[in-house]
N, C-alpha and C. Protein backbone atom coordinates (compact mmCIF):
# COMPACT_ATOMS: atom_id res chain seq x y z
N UNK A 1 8.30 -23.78 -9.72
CA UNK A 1 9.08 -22.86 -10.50
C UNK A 1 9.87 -21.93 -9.58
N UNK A 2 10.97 -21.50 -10.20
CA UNK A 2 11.59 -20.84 -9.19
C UNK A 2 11.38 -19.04 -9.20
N UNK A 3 10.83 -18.23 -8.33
CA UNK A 3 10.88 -17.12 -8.22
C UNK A 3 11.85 -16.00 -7.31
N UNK A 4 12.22 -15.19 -7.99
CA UNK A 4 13.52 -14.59 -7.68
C UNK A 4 12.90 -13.24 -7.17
N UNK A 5 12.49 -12.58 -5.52
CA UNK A 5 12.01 -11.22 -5.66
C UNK A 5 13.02 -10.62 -4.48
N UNK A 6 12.63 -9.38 -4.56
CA UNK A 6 13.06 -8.52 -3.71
C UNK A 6 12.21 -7.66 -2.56
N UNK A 7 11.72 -8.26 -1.69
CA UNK A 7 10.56 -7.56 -1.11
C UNK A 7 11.25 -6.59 0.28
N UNK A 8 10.77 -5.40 0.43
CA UNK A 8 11.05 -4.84 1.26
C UNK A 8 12.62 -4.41 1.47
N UNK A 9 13.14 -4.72 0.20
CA UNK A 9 15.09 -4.21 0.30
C UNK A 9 15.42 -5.77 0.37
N UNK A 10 14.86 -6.64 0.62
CA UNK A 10 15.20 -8.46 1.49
C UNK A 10 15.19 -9.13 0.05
N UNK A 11 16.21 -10.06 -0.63
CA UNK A 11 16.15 -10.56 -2.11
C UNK A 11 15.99 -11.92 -1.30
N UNK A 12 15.76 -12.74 -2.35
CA UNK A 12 15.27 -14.08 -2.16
C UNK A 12 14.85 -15.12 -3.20
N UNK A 13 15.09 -16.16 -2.74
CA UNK A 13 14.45 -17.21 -4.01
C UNK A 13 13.76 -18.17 -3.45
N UNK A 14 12.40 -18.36 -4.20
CA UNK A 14 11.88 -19.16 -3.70
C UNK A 14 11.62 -20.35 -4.91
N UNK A 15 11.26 -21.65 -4.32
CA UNK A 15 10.22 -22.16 -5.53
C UNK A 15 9.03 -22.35 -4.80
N UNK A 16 8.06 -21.85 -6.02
CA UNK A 16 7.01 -22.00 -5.92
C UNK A 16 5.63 -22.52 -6.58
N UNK A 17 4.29 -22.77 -6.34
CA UNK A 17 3.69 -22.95 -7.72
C UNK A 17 3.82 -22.13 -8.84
N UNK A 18 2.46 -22.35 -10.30
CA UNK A 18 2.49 -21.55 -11.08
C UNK A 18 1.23 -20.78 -10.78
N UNK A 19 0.56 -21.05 -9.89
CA UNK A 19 -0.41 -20.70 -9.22
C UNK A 19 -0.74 -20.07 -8.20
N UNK A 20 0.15 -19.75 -7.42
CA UNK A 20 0.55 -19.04 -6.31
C UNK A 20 0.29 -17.42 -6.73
N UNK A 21 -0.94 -16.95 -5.60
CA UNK A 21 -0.80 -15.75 -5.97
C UNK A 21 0.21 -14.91 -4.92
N UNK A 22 0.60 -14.10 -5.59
CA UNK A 22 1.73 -12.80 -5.00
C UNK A 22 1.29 -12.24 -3.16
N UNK A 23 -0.50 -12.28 -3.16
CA UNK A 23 -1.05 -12.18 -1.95
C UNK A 23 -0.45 -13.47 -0.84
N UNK A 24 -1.02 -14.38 -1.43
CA UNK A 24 -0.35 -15.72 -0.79
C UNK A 24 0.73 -15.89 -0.52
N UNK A 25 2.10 -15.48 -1.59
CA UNK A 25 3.00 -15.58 -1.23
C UNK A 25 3.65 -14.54 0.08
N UNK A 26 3.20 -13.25 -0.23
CA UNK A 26 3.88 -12.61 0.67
C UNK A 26 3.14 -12.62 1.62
N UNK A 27 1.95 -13.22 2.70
CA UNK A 27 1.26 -13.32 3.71
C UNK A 27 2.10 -14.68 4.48
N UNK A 28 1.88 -15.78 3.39
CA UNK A 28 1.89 -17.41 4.07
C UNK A 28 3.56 -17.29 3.56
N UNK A 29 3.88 -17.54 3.02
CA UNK A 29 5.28 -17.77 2.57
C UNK A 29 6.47 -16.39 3.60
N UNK A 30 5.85 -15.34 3.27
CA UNK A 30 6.73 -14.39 4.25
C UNK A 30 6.57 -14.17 5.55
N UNK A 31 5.28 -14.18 5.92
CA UNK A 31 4.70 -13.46 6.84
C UNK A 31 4.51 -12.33 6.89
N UNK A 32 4.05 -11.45 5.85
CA UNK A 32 4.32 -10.02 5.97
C UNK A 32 2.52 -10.14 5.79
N UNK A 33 1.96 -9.68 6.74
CA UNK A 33 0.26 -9.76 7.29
C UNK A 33 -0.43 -8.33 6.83
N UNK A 34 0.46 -7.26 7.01
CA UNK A 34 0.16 -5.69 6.32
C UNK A 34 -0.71 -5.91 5.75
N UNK A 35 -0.26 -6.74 4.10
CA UNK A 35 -0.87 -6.97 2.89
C UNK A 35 -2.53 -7.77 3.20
N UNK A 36 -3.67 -7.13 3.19
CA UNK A 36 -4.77 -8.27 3.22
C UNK A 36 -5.28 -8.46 2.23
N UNK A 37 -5.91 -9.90 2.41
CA UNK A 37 -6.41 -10.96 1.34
C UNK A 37 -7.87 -10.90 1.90
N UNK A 38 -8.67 -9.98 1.29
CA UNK A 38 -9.90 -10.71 2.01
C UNK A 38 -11.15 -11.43 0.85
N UNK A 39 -10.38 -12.29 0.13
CA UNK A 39 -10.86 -12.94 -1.10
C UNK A 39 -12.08 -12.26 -1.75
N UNK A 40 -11.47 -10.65 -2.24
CA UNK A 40 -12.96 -10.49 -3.18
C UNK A 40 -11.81 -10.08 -4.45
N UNK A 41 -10.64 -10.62 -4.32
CA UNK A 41 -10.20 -10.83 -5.65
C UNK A 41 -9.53 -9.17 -6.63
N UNK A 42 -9.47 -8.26 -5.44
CA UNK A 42 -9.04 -7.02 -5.67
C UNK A 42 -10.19 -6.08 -5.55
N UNK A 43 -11.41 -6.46 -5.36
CA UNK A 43 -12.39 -5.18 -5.31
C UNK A 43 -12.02 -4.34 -4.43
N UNK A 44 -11.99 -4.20 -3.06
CA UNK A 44 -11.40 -3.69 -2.03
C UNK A 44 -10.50 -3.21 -1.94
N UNK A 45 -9.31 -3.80 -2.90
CA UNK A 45 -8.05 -2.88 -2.60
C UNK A 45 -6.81 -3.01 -1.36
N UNK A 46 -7.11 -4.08 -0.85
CA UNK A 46 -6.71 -3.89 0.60
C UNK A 46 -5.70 -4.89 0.45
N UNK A 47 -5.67 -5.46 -0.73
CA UNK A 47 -4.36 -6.31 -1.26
C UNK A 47 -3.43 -5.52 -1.44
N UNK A 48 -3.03 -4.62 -1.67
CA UNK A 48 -2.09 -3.37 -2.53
C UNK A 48 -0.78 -3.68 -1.68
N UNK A 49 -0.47 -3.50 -2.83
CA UNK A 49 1.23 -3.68 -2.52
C UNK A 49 2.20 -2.71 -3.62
N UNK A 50 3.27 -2.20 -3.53
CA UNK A 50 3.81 -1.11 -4.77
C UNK A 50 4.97 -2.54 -4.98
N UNK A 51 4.68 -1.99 -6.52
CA UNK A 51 5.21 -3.36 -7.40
C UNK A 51 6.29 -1.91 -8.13
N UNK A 52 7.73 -2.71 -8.16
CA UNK A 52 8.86 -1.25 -8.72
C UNK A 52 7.88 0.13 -8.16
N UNK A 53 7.22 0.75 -7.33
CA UNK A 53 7.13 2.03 -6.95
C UNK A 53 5.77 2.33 -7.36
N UNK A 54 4.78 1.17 -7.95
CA UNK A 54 3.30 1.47 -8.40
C UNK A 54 3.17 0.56 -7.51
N UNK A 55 1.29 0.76 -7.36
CA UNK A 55 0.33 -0.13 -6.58
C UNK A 55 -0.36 -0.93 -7.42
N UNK A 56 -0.08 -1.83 -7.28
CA UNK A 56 -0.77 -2.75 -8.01
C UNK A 56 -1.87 -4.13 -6.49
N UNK A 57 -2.68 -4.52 -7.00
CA UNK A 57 -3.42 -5.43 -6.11
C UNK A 57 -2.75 -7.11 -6.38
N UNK A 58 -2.37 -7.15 -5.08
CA UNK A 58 -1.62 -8.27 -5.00
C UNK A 58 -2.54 -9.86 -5.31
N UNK A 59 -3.73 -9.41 -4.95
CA UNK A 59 -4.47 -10.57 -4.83
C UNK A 59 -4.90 -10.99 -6.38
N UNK A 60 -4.73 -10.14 -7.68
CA UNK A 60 -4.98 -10.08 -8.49
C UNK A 60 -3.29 -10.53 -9.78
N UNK A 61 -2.79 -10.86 -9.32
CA UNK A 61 -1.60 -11.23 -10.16
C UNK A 61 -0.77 -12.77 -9.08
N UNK A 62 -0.50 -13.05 -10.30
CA UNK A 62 0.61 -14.77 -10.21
C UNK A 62 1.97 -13.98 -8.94
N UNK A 63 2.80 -14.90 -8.29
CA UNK A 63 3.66 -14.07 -7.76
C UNK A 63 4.65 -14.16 -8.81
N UNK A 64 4.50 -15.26 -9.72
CA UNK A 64 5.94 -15.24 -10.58
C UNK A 64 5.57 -14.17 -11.68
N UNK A 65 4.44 -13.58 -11.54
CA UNK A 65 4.27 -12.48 -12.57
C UNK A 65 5.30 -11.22 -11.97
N UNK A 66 5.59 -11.49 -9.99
CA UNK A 66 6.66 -10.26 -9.96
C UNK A 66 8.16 -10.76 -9.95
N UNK A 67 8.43 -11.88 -10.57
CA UNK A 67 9.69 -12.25 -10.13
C UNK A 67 10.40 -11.22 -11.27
N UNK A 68 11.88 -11.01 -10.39
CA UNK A 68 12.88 -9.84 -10.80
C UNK A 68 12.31 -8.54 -10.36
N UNK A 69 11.27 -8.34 -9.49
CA UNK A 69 11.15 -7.28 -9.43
C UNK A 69 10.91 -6.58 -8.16
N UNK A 70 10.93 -4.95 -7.59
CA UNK A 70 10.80 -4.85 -6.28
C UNK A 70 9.31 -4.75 -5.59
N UNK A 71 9.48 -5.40 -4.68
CA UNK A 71 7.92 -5.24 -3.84
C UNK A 71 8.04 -4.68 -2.75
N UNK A 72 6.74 -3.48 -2.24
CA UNK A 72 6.96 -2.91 -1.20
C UNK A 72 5.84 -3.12 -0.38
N UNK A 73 5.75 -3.56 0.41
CA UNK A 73 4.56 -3.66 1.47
C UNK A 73 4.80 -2.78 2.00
N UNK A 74 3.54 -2.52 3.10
CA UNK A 74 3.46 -1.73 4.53
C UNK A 74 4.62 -2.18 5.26
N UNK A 75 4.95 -3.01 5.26
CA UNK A 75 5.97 -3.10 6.72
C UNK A 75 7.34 -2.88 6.04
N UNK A 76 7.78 -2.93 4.95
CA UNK A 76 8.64 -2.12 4.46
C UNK A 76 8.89 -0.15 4.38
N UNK A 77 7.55 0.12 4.39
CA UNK A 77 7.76 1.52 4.86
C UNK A 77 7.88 1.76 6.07
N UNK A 78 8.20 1.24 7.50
CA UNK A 78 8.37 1.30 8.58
C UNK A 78 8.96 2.76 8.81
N UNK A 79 9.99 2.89 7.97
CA UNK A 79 11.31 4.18 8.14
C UNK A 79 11.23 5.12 7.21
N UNK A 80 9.84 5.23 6.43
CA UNK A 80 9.78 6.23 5.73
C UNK A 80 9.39 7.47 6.26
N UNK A 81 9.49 8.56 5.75
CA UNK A 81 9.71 9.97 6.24
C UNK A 81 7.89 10.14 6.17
N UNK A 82 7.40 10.04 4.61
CA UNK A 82 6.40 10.22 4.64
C UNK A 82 5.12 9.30 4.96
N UNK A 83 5.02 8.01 5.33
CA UNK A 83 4.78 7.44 5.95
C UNK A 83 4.26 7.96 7.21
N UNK A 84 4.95 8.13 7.93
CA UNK A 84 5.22 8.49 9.28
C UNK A 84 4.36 10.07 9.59
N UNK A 85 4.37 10.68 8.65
CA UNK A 85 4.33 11.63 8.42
C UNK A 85 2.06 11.85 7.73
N UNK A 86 2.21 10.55 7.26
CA UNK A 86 1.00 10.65 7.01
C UNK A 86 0.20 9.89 8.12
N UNK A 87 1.13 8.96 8.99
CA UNK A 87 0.39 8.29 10.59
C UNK A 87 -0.11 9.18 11.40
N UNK A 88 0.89 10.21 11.22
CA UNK A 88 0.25 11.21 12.54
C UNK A 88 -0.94 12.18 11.99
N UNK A 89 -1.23 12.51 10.69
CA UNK A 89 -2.12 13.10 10.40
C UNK A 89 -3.65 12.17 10.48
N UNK A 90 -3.26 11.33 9.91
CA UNK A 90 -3.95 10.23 10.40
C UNK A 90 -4.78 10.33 11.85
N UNK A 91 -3.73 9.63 12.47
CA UNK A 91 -4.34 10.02 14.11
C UNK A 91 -4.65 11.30 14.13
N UNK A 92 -4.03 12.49 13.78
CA UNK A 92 -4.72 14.30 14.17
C UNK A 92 -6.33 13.76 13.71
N UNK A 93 -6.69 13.29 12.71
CA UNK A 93 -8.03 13.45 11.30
C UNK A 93 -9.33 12.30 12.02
N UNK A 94 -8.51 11.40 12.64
CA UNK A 94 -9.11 10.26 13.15
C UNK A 94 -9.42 9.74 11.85
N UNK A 95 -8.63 9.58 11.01
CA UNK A 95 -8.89 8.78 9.09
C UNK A 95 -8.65 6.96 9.71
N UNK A 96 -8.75 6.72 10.66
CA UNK A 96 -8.60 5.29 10.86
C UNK A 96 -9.77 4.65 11.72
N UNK A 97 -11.12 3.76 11.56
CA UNK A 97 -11.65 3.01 11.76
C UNK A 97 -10.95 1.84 12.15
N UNK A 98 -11.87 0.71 11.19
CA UNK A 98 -11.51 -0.50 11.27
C UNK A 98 -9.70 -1.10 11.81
N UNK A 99 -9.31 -0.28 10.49
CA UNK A 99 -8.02 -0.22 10.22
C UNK A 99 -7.75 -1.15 9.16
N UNK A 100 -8.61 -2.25 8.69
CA UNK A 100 -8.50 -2.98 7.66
C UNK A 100 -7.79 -2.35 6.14
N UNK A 101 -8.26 -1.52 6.02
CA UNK A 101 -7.52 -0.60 4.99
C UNK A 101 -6.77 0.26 4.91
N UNK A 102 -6.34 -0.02 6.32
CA UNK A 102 -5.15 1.42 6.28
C UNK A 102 -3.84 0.85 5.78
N UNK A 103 -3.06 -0.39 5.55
CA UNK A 103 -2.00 -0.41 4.74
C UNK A 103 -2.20 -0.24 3.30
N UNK A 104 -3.17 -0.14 2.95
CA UNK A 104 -3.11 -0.41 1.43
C UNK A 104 -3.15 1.27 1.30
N UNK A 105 -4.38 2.07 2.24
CA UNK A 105 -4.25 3.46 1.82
C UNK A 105 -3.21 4.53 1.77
N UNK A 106 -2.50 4.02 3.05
CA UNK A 106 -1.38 3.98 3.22
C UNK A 106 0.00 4.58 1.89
N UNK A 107 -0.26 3.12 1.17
CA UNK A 107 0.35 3.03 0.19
C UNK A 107 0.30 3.50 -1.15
N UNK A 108 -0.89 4.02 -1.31
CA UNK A 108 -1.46 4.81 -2.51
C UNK A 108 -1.35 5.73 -2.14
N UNK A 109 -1.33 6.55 -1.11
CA UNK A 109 -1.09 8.07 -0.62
C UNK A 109 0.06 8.39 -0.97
N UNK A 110 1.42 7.07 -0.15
CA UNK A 110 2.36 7.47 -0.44
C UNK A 110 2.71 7.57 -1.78
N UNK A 111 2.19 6.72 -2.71
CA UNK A 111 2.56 6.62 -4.51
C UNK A 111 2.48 8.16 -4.62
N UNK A 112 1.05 8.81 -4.25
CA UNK A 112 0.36 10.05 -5.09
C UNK A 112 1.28 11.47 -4.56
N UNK A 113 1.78 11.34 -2.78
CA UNK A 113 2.47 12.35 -2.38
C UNK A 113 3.93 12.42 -3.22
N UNK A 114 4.48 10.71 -3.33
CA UNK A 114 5.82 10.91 -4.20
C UNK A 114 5.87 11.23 -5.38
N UNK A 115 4.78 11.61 -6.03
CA UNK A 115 4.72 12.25 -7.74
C UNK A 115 3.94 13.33 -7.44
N UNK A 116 3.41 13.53 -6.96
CA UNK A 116 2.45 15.02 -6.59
C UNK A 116 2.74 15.33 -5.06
N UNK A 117 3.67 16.31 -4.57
CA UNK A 117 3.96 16.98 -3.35
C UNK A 117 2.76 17.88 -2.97
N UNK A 118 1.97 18.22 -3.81
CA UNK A 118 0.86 19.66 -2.75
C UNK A 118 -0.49 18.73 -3.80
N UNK A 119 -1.10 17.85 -3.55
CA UNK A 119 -2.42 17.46 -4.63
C UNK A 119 -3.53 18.32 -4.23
N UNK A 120 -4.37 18.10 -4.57
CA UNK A 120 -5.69 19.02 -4.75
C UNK A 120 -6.30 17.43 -3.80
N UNK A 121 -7.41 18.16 -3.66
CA UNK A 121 -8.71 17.38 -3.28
C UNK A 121 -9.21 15.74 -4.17
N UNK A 122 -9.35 16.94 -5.32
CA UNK A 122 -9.60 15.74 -6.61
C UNK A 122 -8.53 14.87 -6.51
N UNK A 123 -7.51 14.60 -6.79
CA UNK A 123 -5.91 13.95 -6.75
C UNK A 123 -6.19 13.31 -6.23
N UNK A 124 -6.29 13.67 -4.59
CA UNK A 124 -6.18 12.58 -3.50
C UNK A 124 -7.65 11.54 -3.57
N UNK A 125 -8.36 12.15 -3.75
CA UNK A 125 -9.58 11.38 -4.26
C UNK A 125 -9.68 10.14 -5.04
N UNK A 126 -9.18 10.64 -6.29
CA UNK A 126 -9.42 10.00 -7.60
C UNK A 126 -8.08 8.68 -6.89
N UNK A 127 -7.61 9.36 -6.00
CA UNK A 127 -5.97 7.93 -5.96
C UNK A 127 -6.58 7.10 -4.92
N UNK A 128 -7.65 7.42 -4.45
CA UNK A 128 -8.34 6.58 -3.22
C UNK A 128 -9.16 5.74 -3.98
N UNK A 129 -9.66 5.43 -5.41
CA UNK A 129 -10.52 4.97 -5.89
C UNK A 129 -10.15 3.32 -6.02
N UNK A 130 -8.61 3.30 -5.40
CA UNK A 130 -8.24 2.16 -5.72
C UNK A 130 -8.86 0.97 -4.53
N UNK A 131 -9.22 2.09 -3.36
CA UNK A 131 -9.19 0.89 -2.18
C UNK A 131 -10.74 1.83 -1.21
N UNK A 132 -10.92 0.79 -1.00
CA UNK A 132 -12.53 0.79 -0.74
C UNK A 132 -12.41 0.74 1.07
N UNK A 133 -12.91 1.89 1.50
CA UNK A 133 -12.98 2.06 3.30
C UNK A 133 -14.45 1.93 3.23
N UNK A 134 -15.10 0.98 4.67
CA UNK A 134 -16.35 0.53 4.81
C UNK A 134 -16.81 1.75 5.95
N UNK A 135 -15.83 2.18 6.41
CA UNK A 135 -15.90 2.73 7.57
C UNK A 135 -16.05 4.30 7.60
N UNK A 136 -14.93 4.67 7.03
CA UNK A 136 -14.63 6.37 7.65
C UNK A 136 -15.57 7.10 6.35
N UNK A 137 -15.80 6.60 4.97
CA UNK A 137 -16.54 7.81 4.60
C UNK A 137 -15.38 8.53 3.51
N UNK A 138 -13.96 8.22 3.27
CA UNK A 138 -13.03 8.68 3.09
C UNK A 138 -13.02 10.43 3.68
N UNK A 139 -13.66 11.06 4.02
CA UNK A 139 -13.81 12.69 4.37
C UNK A 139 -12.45 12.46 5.16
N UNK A 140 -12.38 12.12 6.33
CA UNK A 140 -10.92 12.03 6.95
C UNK A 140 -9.68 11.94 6.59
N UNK A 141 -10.03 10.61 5.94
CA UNK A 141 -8.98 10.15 5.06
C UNK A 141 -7.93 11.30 4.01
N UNK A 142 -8.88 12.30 3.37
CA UNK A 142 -8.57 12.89 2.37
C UNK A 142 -8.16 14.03 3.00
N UNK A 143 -8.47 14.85 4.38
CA UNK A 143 -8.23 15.54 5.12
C UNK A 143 -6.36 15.25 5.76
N UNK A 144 -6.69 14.18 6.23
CA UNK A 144 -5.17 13.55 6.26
C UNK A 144 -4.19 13.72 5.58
N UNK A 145 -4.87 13.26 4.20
CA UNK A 145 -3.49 13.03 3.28
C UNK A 145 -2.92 14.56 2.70
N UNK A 146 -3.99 15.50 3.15
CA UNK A 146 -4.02 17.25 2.21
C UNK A 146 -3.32 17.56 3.63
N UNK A 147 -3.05 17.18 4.76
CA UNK A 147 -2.38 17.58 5.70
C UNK A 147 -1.10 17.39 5.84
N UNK A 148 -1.09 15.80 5.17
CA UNK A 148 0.09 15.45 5.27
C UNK A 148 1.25 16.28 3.97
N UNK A 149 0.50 16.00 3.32
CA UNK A 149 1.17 16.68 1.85
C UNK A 149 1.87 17.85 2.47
N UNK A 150 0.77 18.95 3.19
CA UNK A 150 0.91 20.22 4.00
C UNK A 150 2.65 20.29 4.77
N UNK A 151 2.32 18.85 5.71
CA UNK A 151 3.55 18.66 6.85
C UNK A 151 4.89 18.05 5.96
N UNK A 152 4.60 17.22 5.08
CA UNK A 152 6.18 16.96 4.17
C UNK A 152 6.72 17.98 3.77
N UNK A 153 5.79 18.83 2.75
CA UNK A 153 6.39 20.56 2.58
C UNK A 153 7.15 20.80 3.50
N UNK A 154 6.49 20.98 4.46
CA UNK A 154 7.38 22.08 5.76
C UNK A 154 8.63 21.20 6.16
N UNK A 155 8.24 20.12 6.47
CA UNK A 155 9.57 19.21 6.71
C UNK A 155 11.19 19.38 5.75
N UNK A 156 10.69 19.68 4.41
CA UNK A 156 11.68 19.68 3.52
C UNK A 156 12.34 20.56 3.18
């Protein structure tokens, strides 16, 4: 079947199965590796990808379920302000272990900072519920992102 997306600003057509998940496609078919698959089928979270400007878990939907529509991986935010902005708090917080989950957290931070500029504790919390860290404990993590929120303010 033929699927029509837009990933990362990049449009494209592919054909593909009807079976093909959206994880698959944008790992093996693109190469875009950001996105991980670590087959528990979305528990983890670490599939996440922003589907039109939400996070949705990639490993959990058809890819032709996104055709016509925009997809944003991690490596599409390369040049984002806040992005960038939440890396270095990051590194200040030491919010990075493994690193296995840092694109997906990544990406839910950025969802929660672009609709909520100053969040609370709870906020950033409750938006972490999507993706599961084995490592840090989220305490860092959430330290980070209340920093970062902090440093976009001032930036703007």
């Amino acid at each position: 079947m033929e699927f029509r997306y837009s990933v990362n600003g990049v449009q494209g057509v592919s054909e593909i199965k009807a079976n093909l998940l959206l994880v698959d496609f944008l790992r093996d078919t693109l190469g875009l590796t950001g996105t991980k698959n670590p087959l528990d089928y979305g528990q983890t979270g670490a599939c996440t990808v922003l589907l039109n400007g939400q996070p949705v878990k990639s490993s959990m939907m058809l890819a032709i379920q996104a055709n016509d529509t925009n997809i944003t991986t991690i490596e599409g935010l390369a040049d984002s302000e806040t992005i960038r902005i939440l890396q270095a708090s990051f590194k200040e917080y030491h919010a990075v272990q493994c690193g296995y989950c840092t694109p997906a957290v990544l990406l839910v931070l950025k969802d929660l900072l672009d609709r909520i500029p100053n969040p609370t504790e709870l906020e950033v919390r409750k938006q972490l519920d999507s993706v599961l860290c084995r490592c840090t404990g989220y305490q860092n993590i959430v330290l980070a992102a209340l920093d970062a929120s902090k440093n976009l303010a001032s930036a703007s």
